[in-house]
Protein backbone atom coordinates (compact mmCIF):
# COMPACT_ATOMS: atom_id res chain seq x y z
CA UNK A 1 9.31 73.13 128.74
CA UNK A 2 7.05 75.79 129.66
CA UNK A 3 5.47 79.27 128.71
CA UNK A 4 3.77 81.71 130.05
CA UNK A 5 0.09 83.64 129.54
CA UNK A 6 -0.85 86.36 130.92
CA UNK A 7 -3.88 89.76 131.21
CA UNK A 8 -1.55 92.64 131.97
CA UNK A 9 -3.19 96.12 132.90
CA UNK A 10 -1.57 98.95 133.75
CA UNK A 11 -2.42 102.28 135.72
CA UNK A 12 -1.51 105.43 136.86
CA UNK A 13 -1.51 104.10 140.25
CA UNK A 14 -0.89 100.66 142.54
CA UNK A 15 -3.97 102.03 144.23
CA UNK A 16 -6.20 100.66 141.68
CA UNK A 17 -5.19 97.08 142.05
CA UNK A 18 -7.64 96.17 144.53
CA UNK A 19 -10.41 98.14 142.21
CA UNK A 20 -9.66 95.88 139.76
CA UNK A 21 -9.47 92.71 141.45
CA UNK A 22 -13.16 93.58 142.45
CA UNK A 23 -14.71 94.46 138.90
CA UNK A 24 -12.49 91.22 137.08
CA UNK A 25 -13.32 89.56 139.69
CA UNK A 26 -9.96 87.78 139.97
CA UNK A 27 -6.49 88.19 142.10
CA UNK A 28 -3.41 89.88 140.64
CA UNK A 29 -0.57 86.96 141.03
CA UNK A 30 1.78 89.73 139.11
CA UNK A 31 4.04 91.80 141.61
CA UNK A 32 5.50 94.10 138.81
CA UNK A 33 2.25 95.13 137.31
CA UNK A 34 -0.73 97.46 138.35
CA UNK A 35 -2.71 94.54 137.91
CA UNK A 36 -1.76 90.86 136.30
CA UNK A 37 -2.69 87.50 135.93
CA UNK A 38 -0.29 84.62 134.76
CA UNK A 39 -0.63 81.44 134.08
CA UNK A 40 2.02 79.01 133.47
CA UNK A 41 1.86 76.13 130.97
CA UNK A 42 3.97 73.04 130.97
CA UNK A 43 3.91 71.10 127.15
CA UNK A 44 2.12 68.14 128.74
CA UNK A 45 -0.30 70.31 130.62
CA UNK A 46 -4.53 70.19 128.36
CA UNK A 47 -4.75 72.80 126.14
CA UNK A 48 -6.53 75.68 127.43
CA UNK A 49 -7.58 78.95 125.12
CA UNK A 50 -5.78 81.68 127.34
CA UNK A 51 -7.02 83.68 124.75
CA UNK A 52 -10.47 83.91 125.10
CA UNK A 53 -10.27 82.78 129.19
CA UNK A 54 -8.78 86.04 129.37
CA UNK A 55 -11.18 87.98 126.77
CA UNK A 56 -14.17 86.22 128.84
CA UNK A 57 -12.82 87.84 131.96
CA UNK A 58 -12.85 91.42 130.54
CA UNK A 59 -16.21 90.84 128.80
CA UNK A 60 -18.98 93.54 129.79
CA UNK A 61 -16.34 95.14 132.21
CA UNK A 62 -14.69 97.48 130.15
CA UNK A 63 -17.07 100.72 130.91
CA UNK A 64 -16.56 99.51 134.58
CA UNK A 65 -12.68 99.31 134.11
CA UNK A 66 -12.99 102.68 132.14
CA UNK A 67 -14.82 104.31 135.09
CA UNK A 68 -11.34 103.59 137.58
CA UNK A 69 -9.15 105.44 134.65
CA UNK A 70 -8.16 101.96 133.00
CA UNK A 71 -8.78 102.22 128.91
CA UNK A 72 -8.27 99.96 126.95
CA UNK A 73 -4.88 100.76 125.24
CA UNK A 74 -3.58 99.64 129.21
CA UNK A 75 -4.86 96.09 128.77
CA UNK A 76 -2.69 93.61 126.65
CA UNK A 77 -2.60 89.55 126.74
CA UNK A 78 0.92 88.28 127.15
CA UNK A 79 2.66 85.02 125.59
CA UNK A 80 6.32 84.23 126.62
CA UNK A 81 7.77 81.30 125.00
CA UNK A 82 10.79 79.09 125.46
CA UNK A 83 11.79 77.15 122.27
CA UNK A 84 14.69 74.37 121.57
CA UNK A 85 14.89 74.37 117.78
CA UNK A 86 12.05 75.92 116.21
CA UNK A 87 9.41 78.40 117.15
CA UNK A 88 5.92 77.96 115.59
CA UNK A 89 2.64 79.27 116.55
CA UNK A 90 -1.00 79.57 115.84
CA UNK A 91 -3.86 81.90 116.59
CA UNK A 92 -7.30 80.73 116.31
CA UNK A 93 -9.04 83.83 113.17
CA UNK A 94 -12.18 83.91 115.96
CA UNK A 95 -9.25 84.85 118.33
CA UNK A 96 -7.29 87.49 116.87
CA UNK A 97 -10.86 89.21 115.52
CA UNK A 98 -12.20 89.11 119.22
CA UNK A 99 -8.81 90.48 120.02
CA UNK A 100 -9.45 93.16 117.79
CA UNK A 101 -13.05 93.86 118.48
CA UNK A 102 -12.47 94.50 122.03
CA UNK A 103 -8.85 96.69 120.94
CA UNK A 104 -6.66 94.43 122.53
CA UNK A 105 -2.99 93.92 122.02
CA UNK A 106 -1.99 90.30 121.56
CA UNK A 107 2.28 90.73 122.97
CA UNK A 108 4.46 87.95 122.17
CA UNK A 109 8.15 87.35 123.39
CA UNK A 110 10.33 84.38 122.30
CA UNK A 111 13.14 83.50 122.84
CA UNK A 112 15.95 80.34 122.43
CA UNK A 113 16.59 77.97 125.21
């Protein structure tokens, strides 16, 4: 089974996208966003924090990411999830308070196989 992570930003315009890729530093591989970056997760696959990978990316860029019209309300961190029979989940605290020091949304979307 697999799910999904992802930095979502969105913008007034598709212009922007390259702007962004600049100051992040990193490709959009999302066609239906101003800007996105997924990555997909199979069970077996090592745990990585997509969390705070994502958080580190956006770290000391948000007055850049402010100066092309992107706020911080436009960012969000994106977990889809596939489940069989039950649907459990955990947030490291350090996480969700990073999360919240840096006004992120944390969007989460399951749904039954």
């Amino acid at each position: 089974m697999k799910y999904y992570y992802s930095l979502r930003i969105d913008g007034d315009s598709d212009l922007i996208r390259d702007k962004i890729c600049l100051i992040l530093n990193e490709e959009s591989n999302m066609q239906y966003q101003t800007w996105g970056l997924e990555k997909i997760i199979d069970t077996n696959d090592t745990y990585v924090n997509y969390i705070d990978y994502f958080l580190k990316i956006l770290k000391g860029k948000f007055d850049l990411l402010e100066n092309i019209g992107i706020v911080k309300s436009d960012i969000t961190i994106w977990m889809l999830y596939e489940y069989e029979n039950q649907c459990n989940m955990e947030f490291e605290a350090t996480d969700l308070k990073n999360l919240g020091d840096n006004g992120i949304k944390l969007c989460i979307s399951c749904w039954k196989k």
